[in-house]
Protein backbone atom coordinates (compact mmCIF):
# COMPACT_ATOMS: atom_id res chain seq x y z
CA UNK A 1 -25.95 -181.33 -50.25
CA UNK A 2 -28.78 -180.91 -47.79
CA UNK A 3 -29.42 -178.53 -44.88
CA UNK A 4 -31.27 -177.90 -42.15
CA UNK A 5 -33.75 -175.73 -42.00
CA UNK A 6 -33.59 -171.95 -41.43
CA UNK A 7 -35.95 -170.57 -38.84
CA UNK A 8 -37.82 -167.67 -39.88
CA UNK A 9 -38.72 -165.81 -37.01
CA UNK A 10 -41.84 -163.26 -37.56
CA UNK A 11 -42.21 -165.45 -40.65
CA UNK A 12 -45.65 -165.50 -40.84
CA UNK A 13 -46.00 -161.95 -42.32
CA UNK A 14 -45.88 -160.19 -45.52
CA UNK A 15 -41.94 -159.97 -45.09
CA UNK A 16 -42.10 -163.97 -44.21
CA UNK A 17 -44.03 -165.17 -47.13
CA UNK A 18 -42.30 -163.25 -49.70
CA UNK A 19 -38.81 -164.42 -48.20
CA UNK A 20 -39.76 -167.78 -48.16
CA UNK A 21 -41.05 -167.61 -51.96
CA UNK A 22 -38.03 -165.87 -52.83
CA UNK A 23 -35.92 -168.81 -51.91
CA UNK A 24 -38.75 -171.48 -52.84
CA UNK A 25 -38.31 -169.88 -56.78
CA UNK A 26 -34.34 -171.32 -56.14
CA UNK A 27 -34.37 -174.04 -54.03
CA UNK A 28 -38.31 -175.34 -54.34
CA UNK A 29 -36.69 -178.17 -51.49
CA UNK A 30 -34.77 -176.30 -48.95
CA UNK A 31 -36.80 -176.52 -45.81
CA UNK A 32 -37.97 -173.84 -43.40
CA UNK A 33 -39.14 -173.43 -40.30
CA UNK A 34 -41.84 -170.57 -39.42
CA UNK A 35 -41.22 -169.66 -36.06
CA UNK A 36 -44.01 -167.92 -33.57
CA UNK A 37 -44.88 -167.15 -29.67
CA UNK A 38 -48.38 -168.64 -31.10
CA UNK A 39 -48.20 -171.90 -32.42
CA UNK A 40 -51.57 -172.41 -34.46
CA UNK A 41 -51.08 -169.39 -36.25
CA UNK A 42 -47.61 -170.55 -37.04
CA UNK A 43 -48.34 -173.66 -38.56
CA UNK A 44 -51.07 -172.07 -40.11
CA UNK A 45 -48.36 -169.52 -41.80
CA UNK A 46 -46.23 -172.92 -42.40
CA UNK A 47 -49.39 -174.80 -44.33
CA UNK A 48 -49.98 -171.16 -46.84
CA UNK A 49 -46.45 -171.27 -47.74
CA UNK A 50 -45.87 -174.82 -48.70
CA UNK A 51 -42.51 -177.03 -47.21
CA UNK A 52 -42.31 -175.29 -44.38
CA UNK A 53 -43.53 -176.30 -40.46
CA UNK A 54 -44.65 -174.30 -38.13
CA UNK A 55 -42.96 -174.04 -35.13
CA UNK A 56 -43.36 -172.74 -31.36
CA UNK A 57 -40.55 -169.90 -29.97
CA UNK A 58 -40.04 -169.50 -26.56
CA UNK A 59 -37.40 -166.24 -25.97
CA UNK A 60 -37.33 -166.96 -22.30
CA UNK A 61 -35.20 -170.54 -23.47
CA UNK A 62 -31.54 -170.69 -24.22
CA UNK A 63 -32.48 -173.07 -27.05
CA UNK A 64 -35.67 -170.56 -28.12
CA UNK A 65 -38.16 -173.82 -26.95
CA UNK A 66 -36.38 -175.71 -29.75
CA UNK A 67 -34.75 -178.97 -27.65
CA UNK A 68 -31.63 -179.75 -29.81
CA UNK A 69 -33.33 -179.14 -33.27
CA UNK A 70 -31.05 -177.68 -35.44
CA UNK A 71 -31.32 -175.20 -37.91
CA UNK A 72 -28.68 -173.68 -40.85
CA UNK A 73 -29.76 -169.69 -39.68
CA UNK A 74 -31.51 -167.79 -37.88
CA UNK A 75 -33.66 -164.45 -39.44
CA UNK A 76 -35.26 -162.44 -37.73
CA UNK A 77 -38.34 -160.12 -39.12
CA UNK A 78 -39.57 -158.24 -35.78
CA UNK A 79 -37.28 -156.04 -33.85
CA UNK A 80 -36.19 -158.24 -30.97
CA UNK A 81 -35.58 -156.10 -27.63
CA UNK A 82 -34.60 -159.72 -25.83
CA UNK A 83 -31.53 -160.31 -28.32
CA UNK A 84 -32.51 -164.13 -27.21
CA UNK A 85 -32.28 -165.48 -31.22
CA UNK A 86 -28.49 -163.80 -31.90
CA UNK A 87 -27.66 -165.70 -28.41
CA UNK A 88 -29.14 -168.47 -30.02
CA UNK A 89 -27.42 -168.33 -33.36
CA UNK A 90 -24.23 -167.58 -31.69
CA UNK A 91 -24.73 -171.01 -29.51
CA UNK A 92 -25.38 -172.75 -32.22
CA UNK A 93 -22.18 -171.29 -34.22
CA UNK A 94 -25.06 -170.12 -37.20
CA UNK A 95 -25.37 -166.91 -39.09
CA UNK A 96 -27.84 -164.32 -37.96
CA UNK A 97 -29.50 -161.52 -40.00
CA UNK A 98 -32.18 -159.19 -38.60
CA UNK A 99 -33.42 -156.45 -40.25
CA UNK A 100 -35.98 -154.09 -37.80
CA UNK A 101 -33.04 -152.22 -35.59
CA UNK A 102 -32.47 -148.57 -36.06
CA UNK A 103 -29.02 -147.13 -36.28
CA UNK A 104 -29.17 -145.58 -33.12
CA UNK A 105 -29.66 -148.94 -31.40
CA UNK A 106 -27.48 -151.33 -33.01
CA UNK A 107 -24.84 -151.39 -29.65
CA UNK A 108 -26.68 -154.59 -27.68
CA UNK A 109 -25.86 -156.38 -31.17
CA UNK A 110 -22.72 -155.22 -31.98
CA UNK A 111 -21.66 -155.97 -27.91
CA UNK A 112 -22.93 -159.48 -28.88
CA UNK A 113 -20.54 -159.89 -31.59
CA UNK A 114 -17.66 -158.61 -30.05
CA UNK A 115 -17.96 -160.78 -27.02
CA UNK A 116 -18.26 -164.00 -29.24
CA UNK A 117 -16.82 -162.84 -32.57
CA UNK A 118 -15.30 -166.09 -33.69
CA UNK A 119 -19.22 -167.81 -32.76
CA UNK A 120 -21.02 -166.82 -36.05
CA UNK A 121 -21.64 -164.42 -38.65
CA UNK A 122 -23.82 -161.80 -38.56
CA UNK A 123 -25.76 -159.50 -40.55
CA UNK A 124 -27.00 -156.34 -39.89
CA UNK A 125 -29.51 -156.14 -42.17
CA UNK A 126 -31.05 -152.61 -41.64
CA UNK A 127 -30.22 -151.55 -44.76
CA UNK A 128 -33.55 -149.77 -46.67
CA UNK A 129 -34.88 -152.61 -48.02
CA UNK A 130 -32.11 -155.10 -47.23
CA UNK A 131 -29.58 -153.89 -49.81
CA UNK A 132 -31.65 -153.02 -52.07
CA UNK A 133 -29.82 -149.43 -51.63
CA UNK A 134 -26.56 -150.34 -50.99
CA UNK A 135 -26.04 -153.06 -53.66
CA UNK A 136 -26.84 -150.93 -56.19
CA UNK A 137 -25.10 -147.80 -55.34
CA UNK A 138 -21.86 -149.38 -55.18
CA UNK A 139 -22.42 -150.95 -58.49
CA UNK A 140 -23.03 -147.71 -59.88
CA UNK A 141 -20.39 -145.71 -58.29
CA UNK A 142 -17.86 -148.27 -60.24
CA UNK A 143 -18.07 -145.39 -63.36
CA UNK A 144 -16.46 -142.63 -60.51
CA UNK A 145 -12.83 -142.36 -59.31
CA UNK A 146 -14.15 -140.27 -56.94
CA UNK A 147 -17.68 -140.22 -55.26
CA UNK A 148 -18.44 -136.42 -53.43
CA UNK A 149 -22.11 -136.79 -52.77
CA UNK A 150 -24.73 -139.56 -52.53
CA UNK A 151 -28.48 -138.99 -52.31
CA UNK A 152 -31.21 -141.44 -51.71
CA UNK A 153 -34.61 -141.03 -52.14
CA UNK A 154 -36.92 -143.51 -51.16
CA UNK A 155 -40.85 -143.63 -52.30
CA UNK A 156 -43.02 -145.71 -50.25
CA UNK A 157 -46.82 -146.08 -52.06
CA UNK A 158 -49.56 -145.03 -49.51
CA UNK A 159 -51.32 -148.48 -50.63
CA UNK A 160 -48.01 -150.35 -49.65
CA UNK A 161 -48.67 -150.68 -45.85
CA UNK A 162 -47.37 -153.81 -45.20
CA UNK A 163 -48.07 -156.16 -42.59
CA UNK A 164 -48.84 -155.31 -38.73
CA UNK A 165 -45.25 -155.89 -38.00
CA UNK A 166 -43.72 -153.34 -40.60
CA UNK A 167 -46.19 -150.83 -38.69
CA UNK A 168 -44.98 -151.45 -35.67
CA UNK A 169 -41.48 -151.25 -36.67
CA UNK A 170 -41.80 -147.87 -38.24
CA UNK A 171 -43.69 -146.60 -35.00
CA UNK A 172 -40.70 -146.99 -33.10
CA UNK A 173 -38.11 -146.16 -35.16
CA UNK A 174 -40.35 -142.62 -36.06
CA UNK A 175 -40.94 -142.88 -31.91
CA UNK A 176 -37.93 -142.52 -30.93
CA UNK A 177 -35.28 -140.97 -33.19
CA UNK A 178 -36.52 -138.18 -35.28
CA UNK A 179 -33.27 -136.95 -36.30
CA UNK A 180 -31.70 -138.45 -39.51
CA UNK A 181 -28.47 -139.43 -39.64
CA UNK A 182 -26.34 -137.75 -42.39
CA UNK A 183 -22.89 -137.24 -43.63
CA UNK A 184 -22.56 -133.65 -44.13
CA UNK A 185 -18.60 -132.04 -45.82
CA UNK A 186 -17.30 -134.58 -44.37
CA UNK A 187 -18.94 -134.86 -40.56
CA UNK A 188 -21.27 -137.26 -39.44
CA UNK A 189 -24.73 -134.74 -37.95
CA UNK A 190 -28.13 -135.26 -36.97
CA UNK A 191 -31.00 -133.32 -39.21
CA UNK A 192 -33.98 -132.81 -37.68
CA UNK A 193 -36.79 -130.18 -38.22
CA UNK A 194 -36.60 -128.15 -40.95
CA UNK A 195 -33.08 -129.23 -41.76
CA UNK A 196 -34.38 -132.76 -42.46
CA UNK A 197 -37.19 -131.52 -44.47
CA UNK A 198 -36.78 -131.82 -48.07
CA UNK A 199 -37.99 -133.28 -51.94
CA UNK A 200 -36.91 -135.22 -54.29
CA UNK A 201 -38.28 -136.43 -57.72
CA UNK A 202 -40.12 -139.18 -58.53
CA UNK A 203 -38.85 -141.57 -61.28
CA UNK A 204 -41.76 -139.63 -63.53
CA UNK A 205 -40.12 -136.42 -62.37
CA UNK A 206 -42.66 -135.73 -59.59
CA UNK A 207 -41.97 -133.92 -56.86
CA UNK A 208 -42.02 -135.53 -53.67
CA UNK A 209 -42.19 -134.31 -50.22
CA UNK A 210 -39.89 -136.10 -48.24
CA UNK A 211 -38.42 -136.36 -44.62
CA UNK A 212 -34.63 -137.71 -43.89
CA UNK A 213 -34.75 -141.39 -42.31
CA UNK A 214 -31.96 -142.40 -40.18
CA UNK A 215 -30.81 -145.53 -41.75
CA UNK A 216 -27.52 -147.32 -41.67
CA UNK A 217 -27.39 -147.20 -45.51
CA UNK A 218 -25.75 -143.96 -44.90
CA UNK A 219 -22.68 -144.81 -42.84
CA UNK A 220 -21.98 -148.16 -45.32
CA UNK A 221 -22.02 -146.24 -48.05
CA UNK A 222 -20.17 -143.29 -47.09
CA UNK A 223 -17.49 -145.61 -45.68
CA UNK A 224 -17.25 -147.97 -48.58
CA UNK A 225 -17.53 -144.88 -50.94
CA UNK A 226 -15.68 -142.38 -49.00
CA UNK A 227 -18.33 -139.69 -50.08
CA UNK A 228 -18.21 -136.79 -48.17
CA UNK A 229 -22.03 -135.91 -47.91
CA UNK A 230 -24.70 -138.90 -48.09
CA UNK A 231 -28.34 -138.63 -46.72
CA UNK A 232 -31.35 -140.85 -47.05
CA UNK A 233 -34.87 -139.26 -47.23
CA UNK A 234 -38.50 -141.16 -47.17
CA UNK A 235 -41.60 -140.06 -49.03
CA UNK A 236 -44.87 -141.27 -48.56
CA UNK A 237 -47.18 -140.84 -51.73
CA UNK A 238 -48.28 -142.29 -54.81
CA UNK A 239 -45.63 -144.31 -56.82
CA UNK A 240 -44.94 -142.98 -60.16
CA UNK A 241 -46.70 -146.64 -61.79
CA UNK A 242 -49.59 -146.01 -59.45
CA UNK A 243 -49.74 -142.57 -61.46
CA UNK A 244 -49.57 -143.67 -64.72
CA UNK A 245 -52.72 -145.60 -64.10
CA UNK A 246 -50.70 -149.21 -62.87
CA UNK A 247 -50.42 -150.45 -59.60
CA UNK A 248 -48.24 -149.15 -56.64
CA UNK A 249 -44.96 -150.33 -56.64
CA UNK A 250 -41.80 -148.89 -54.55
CA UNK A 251 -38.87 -146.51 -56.02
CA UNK A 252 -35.73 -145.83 -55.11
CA UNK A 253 -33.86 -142.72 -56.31
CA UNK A 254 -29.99 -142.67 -56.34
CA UNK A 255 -28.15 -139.96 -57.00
CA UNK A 256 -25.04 -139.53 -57.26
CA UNK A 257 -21.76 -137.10 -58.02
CA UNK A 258 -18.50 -136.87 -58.61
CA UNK A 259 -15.31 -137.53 -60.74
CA UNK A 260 -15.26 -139.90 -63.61
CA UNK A 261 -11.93 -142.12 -64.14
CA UNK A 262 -10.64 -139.46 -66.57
CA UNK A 263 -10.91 -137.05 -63.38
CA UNK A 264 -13.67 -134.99 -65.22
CA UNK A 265 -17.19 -134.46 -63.12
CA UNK A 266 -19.73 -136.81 -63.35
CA UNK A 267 -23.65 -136.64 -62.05
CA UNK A 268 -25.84 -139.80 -62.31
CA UNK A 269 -29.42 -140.23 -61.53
CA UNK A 270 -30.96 -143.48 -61.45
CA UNK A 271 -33.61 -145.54 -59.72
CA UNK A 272 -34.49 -149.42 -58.58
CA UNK A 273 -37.89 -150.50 -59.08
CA UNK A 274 -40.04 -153.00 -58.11
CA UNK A 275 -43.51 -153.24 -59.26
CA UNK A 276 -44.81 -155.54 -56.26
CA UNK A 277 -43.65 -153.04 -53.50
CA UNK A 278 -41.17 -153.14 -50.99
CA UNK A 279 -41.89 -156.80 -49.79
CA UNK A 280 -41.10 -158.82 -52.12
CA UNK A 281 -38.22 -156.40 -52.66
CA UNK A 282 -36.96 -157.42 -48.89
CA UNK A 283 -37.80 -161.25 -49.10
CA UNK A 284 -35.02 -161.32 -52.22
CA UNK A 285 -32.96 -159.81 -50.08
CA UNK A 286 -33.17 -161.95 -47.27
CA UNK A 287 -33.20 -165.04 -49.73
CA UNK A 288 -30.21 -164.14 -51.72
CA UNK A 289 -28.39 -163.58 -48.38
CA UNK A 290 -29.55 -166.96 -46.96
CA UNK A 291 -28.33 -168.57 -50.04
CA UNK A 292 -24.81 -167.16 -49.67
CA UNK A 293 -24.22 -167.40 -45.83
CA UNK A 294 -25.04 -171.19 -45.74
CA UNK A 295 -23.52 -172.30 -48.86
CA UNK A 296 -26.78 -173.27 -50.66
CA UNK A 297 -24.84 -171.90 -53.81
CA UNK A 298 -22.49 -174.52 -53.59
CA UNK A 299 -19.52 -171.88 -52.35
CA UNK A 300 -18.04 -172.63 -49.06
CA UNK A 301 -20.43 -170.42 -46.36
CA UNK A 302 -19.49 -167.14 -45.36
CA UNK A 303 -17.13 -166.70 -42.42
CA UNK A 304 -18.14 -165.81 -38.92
CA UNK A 305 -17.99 -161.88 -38.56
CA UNK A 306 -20.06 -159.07 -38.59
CA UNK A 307 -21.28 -157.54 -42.36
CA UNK A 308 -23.65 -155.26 -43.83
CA UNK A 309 -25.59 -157.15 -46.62
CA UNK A 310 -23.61 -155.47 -49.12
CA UNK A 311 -20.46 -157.10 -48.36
CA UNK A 312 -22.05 -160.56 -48.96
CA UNK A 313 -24.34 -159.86 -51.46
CA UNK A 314 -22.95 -160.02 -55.28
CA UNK A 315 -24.04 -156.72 -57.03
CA UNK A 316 -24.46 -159.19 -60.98
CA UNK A 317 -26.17 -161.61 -59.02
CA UNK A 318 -28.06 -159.39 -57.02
CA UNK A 319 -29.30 -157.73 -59.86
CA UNK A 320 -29.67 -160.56 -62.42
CA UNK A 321 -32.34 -161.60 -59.75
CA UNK A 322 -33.88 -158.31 -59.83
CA UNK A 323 -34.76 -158.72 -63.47
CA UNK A 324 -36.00 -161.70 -63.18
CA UNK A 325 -38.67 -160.64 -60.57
CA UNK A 326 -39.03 -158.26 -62.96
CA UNK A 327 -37.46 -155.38 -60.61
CA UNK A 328 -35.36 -152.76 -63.03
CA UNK A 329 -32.28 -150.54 -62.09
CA UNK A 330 -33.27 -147.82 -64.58
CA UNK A 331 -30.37 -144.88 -65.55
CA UNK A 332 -32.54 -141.13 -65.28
CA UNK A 333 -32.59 -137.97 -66.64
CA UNK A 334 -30.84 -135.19 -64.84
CA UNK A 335 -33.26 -132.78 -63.92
C-alpha cells in the first residue's frame, strides 16, 4: 500500500530528526516531507535525514503554500498560535497531532474540533513525552481494582537541552502558567508556590528537587483511572546513568497506589527509561502514532475524533518498541 507523505512541521529539529528515524527504523520507504517558513534550511533538514524533501510553509495560505499536494498527516513540533495546520488537516479530512500546547490553552483546538468533528482526527499530543507517561501507567495500573493516587516524577538531565524550539516551548509554558494542575481528594486545584514545591527520588534513590508541571497527563489519567489524587512534578538535575558515570538519559518515576484485585492495598513504584534522553523518547511517540492513525500497520486508520495518544497507542506495542530502542520500564523499590 503506499501513502503520501506526512508533513513534519518544525521537522528540522532534534524532535524532527528523531521522529523521522523512528519511523525510517519501520518503514525505511514511507516518505516525508520537512516543512519550514525557510526553505534552504528545510531542504537542508530534508538532505541530513535521508527520503525526505524539504518543503516551504506559508501559515498565511489555506493550503499552508502547498498547491494541491497532498499529504497522509499533518504533525506539528512548534506551538502554533495561528492554528493554520489543524485548519489544514481538517480541509484535507487528515489526522493532526501537535504536541507544544499547555493545558491551559488547549480551547482554540478543541473549538476546532467541535466545529468540524466528523473532518479528521486529532491528537492532542501534550502528553510528557508523547505518552510516554500515560501508556505506561495504564499498563501498570492493570494489577489494581482500584487506583487512589498516581504520582509522576519526571527527571530532565541538565545536559538534555534540546533543540531551540523545546526552549522556546518551555519559556512559555513556565511564562505563563505557573500553577500546576492537580487532582487533589477528588477536586481538580491549581498548586503553585510552596504547595507545588516538592521531591521525588531518582531511579538510584536520589533525591530530587522538583516543581509540579501542569500537563494534561494528569486529567487523562485521572479520568481513565478514576484516581482521586494525581500530580506531575519536573526536576532538573543529573540523571541517575549520568551519576553512575554513563551518559544522561531521561527518567520517569510512576508511582502508584491502591487496591489489588483481591481488594487488599497495593503500592508500586516504577520508572521508564531511556538512555538517549527525552528526544528520541518523543520521536517514537510521534512515529508509533503516525503508524496507527494512517494505517501504515496494515489496520484500517483511526477514525476522525479527538484522542489523547493513549487511546491510540497500544501499551505491548508501545513498549515492545521501547525495548528495542533499548528504553526499559523498570519495577522499583519502595522507599
Amino acid at each position: 500500500m503506499s501513502f503520501h507523505p506526512v508533513l513534519l512541521l518544525g521537522g528540522s529539529g532534534a524532535i524532527g530528526r528523531q521522529t523521522a528515524r523512528a519511523m525510517h527504523k519501520t518503514y525505511p520507504d514511507f516518505p516525508l516531507l520537512i516543512g519550514g517558513r525557510d526553505l534552504s534550511r528545510a531542504q537542508s533538514a530534508a538532505a541530513k535525514i535521508g527520503g525526505a524533501e524539504g518543503v516551504e510553509i506559508d501559515t498565511s495560505c489555506p493550503n499552508l503554500g502547498l498547491g494541491d499536494r497532498e499529504v497522509s498527516a499533518v504533525v506539528v513540533l512548534y506551538k502554533d498560535h495561528s492554528l493554520a495546520t489543524l485548519r489544514f488537516a481538517q480541509s484535507r479530512g487528515v489526522p493532526h497531532l501537535s504536541i507544544s500546547s499547555g493545558v491551559f490553552e488547549i480551547a482554540p483546538e478543541i473549538a476546532s474540533f467541535m466545529t468540524a468533528p466528523g473532518a479528521s482526527a486529532v491528537v492532542l499530543g501534550y502528553e510528557w513525552l508523547v505518552g510516554a507517561t500515560t501508556v505506561p501507567a495504564l499498563h501498570l495500573s492493570k494489577t489494581f481494582s482500584q487506583v487512589d493516587e498516581i504520582r509522576i516524577g519526571a527527571l530532565v538531565d541538565e545536559q538534555d537541552v534540546g533543540g531551540p524550539a523545546v526552549a522556546a516551548d518551555f519559556e512559555h509554558l513556565h511564562h505563563l502558567l505557573p500553577a500546576a494542575l492537580t487532582r487533589r481528594a477528588g477536586v481538580y486545584i491549581w498548586r503553585e508556590g510552596d504547595d507545588a514545591r516538592t521531591t521525588f527520588l531518582a531511579v538510584d534513590g536520589t533525591e530530587i528537587d522538583a516543581t509540579g508541571f501542569s500537563s494534561i497527563d494528569v486529567a487523562g489519567l485521572a479520568t481513565a483511572t478514576g484516581a482521586h489524587t494525581v500530580q506531575f512534578d519536573l526536576g532538573m538535575g543529573i540523571s541517575s546513568s549520568r551519576r553512575e558515570g554513563g551518559t544522561f538519559s531521561t527518567e520517569i518515576i510512576i508511582d502508584i497506589s491502591g487496591l489489588d484485585h483481591s481488594g487488599k492495598a497495593l503500592h508500586t513504584r516504577s520508572a521508564v527509561v531511556h538512555p538517549g534522553g527525552a528526544a528520541p523518547l518523543t520521536g517514537m511517540g510521534i512515529a508509533l502514532l503516525l503508524e496507527r492513525l494512517i494505517g501504515m500497520d496494515g489496520k484500517p486508520p483511526v477514525a476522525p475524533g479527538l484522542y489523547f495518544p493513549y487511546q491510540i497507542l497500544d501499551a505491548a506495542h508501545y513498549l515492545t518498541r521501547l525495548e528495542e530502542e533499548n528504553g526499559q520500564l523498570l519495577q522499583l523499590p519502595l522507599r
